[in-house]
Protein backbone atom coordinates (compact mmCIF):
# COMPACT_ATOMS: atom_id res chain seq x y z
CA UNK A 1 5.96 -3.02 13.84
CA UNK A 2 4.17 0.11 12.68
CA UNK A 3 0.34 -0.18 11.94
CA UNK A 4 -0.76 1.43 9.12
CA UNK A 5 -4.61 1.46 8.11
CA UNK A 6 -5.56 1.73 4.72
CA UNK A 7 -8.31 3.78 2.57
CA UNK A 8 -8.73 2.57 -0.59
CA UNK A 9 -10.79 4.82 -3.11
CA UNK A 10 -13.00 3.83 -5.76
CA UNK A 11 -16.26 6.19 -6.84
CA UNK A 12 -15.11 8.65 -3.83
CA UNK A 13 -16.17 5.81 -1.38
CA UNK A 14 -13.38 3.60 0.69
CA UNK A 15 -14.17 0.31 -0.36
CA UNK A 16 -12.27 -3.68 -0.39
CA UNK A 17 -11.76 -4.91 -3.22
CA UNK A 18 -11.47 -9.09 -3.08
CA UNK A 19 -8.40 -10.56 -4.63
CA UNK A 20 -8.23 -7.29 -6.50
CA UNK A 21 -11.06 -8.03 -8.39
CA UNK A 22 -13.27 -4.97 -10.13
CA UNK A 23 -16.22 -6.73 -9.52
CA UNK A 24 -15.97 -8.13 -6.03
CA UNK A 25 -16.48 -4.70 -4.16
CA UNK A 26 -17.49 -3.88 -0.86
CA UNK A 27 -18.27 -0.24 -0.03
CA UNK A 28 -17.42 0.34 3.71
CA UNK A 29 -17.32 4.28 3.96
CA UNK A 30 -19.19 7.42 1.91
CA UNK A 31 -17.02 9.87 3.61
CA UNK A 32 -13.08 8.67 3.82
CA UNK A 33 -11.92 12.10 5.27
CA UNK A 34 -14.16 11.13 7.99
CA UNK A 35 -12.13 8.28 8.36
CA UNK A 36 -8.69 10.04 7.90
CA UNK A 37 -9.96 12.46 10.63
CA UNK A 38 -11.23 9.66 13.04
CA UNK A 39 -6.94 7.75 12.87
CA UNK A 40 -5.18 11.43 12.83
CA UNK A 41 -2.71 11.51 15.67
CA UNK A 42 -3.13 7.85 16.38
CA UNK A 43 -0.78 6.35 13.99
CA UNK A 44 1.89 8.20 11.99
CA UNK A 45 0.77 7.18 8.33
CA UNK A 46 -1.97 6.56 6.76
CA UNK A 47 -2.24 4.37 3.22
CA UNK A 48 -4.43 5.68 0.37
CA UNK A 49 -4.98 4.16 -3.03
CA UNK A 50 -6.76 5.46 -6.16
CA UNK A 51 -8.31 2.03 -7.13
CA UNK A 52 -9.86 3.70 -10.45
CA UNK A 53 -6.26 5.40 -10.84
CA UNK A 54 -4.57 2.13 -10.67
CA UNK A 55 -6.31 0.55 -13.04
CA UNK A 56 -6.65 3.63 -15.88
CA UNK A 57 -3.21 4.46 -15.13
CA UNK A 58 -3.33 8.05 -14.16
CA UNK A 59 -4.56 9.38 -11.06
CA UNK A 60 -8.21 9.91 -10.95
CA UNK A 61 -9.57 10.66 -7.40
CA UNK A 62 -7.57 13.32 -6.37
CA UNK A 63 -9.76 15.55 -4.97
CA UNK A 64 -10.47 12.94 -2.60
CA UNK A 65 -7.18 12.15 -1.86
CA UNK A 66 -6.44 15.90 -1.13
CA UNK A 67 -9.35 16.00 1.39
CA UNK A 68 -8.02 12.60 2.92
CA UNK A 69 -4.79 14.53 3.04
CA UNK A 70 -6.18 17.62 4.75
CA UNK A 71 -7.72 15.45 7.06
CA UNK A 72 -5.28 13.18 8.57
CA UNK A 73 -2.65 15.65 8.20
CA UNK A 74 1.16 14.81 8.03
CA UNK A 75 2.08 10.65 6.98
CA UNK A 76 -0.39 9.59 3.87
CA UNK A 77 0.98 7.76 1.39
CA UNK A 78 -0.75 7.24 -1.89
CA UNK A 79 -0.82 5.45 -5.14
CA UNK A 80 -2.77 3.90 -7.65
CA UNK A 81 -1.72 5.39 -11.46
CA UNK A 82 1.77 7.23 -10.86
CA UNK A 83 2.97 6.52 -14.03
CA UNK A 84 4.33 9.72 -14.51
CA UNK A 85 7.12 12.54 -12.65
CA UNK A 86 4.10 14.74 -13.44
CA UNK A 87 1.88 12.40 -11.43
CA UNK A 88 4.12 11.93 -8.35
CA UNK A 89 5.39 15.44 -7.97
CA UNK A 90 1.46 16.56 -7.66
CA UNK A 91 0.69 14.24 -4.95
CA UNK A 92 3.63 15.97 -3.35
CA UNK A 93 1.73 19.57 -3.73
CA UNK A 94 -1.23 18.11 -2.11
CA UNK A 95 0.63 17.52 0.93
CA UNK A 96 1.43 13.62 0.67
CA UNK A 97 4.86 12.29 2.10
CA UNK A 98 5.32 9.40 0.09
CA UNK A 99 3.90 8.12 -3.04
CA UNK A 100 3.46 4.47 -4.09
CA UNK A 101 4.59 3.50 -7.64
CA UNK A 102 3.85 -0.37 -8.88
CA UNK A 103 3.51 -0.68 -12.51
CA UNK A 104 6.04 1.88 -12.85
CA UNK A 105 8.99 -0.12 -11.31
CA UNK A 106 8.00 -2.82 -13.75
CA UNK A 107 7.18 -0.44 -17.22
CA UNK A 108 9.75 2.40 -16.69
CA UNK A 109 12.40 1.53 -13.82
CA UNK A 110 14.05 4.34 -15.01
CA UNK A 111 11.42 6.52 -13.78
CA UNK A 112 11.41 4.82 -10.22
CA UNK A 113 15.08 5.64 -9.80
CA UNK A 114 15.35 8.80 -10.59
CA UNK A 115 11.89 10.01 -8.28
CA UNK A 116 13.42 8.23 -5.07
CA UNK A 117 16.93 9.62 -6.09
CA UNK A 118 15.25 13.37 -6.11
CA UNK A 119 13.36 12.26 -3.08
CA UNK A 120 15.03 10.51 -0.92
CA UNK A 121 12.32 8.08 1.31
CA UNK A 122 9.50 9.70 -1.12
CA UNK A 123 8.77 6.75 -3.11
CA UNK A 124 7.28 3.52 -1.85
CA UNK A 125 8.02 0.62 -3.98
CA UNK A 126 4.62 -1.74 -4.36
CA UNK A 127 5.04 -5.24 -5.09
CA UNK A 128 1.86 -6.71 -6.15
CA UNK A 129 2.13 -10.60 -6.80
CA UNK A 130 0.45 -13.59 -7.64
CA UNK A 131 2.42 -16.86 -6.96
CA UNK A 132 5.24 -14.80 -6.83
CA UNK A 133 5.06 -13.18 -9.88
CA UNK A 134 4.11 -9.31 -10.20
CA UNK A 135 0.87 -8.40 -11.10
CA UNK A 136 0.32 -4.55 -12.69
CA UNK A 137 -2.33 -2.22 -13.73
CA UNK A 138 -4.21 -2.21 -10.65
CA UNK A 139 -3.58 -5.97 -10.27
CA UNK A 140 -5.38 -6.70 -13.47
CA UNK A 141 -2.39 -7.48 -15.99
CA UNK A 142 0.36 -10.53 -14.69
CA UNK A 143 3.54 -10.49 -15.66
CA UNK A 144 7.06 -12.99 -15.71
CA UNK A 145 8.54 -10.95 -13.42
CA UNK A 146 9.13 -12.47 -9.96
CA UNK A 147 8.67 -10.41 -6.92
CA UNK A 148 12.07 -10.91 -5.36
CA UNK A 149 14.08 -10.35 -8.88
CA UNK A 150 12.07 -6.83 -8.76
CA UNK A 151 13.67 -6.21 -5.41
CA UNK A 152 16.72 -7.18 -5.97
CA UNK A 153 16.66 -4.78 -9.27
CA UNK A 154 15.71 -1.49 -6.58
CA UNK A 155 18.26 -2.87 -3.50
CA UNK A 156 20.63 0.17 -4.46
CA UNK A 157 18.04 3.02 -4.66
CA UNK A 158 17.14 5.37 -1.54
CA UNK A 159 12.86 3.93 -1.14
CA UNK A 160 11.09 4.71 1.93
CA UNK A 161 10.11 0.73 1.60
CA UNK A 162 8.73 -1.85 0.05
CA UNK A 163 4.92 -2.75 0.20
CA UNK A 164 3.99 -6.21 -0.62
CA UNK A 165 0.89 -7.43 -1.03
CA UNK A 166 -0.26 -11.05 -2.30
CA UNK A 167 -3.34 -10.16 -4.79
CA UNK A 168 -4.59 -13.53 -4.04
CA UNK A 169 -4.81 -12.79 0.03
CA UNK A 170 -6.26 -9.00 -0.11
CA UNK A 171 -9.38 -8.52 0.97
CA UNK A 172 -9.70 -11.90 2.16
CA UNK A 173 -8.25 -12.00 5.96
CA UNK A 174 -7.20 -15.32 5.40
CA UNK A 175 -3.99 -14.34 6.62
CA UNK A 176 -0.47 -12.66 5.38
CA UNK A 177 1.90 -14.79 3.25
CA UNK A 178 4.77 -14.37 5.80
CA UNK A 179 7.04 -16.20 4.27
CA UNK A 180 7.01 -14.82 0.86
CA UNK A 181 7.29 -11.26 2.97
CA UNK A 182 10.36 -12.07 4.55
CA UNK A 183 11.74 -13.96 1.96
CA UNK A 184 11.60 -10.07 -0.01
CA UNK A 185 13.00 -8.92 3.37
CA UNK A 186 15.99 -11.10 3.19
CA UNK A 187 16.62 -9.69 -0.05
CA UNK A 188 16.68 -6.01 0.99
CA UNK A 189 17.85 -3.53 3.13
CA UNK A 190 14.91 -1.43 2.66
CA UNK A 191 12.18 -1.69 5.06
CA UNK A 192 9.24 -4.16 4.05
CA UNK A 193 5.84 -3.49 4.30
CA UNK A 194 3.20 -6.39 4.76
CA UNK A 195 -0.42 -6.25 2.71
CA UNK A 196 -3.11 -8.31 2.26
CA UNK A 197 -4.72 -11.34 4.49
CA UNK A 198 -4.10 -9.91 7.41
CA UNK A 199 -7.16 -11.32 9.35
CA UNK A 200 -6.53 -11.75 13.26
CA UNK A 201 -4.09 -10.13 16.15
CA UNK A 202 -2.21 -13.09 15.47
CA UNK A 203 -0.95 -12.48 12.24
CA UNK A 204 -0.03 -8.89 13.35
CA UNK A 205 1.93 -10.20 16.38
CA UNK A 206 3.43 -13.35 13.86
CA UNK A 207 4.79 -10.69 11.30
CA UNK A 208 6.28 -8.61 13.81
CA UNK A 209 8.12 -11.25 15.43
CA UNK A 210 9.62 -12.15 11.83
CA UNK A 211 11.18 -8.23 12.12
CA UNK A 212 8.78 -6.96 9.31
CA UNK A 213 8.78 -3.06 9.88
CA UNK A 214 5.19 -2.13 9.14
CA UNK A 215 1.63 -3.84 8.00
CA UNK A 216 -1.08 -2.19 6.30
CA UNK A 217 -4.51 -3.38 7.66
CA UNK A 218 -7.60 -2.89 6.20
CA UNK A 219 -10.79 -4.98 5.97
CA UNK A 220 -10.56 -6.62 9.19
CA UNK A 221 -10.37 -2.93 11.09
CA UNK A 222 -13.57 -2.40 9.03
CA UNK A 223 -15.43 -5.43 9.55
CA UNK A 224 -14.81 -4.94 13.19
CA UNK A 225 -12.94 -8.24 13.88
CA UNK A 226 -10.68 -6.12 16.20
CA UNK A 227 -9.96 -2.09 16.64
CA UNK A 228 -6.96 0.10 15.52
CA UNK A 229 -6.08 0.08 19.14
CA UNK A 230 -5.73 -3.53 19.35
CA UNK A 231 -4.17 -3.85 16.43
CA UNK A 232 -1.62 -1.39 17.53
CA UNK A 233 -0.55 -3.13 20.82
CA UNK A 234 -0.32 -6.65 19.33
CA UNK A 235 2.37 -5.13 16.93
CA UNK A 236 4.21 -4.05 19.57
């Protein structure tokens, strides 16, 4: 299973948001590209997400994102606001390989099929949920939409994956909801990507030997419960 540390962008700082809540923030970094610079060439992608972006719905920190780009180098993916071909196609130009689109998949599906057919393994499919139904606009706005009918509506389009994240677990290291994850993984043949609780080696080592393909990993790397390195061999 592929670790993939996250920096997650709100006022040009990487901070941790708690449940997705606004107002339960935790600023862990003033310089992310320090960051980005500090994991280049020790994993092969890096996750980025423009929190204000997310929740405006248009992309708002992109000059941070482009120097968090320029310093990891090749593998970011981003999101947070792609609501738009216009929106997507510049993260492209700044040098991303694969953007994340949410509320798009849920407001404009059309949209989300047509990027990933134009680029194949370009888009990222995000499905944020809260007792299994899909939460939007940067996790502020539920919806009736279940997570695995969403899933089943992309199984025939060409995504680099699908990132799942329970809102209620993020920022809380509490632990992944495996079996909502590979419930969506029994339900595509896309690759799924775990977010959110992840508190411990163990749940690293528990999703990977439920097959998931990747976890993104955030707070507990920055609260020092255990190192990118660790985290990298217990995925193994």
């Amino acid at each position: 299973m592929i670790v993939i540390p996250a920096i997650d962008l709100l006022g040009g700082k990487a901070v941790r948001l708690q449940q997705g809540r606004y107002d339960a923030v935790t600023v862990y970094d003033d310089d992310p590209p320090a960051r980005g610079r500090a994991w280049r060439g020790r994993v092969p992608w890096l996750h980025v997400v423009d929190l204000e972006g997310a929740r405006d719905g248009r992309p708002v920190q992109r000059d941070v994102v482009r120097a968090v780009v320029d310093a990891f180098g090749p593998g970011v993916e981003v999101g947070g606001g792609v609501r738009t071909r216009e929106s997507f196609e510049a993260y492209l130009a700044l040098g991303a390989r694969r953007v994340v689109l949410g509320s798009a998949a849920v407001k404009d599906a059309a949209l989300v099929r047509s990027l990933a057919s134009d680029h194949p393994g370009g888009v990222v499919l995000a499905v944020d949920a809260r007792d299994g139904f899909v939460a939007v606009d940067g996790w502020t706005q539920p919806t009736r939409v279940k997570a695995v009918d969403l899933v089943r509506s992309f199984a025939d389009v060409p995504l680099a994956g699908v990132l799942y994240t329970d809102v209620a677990r993020d920022g809380t290291r509490v632990g992944p909801n495996v079996e909502a994850t590979a419930e969506l993984a029994a339900h595509t043949p896309v690759p799924i990507i775990a977010s959110g609780g992840v508190g411990s080696l163990g749940d690293l080592r528990t999703l990977a030997a439920r097959g998931i393909s990747a976890c993104i990993v955030g707070r507990a790397i920055y609260d020092g419960t255990f190192t990118l390195d660790e985290a990298i061999a217990a995925a193994k």
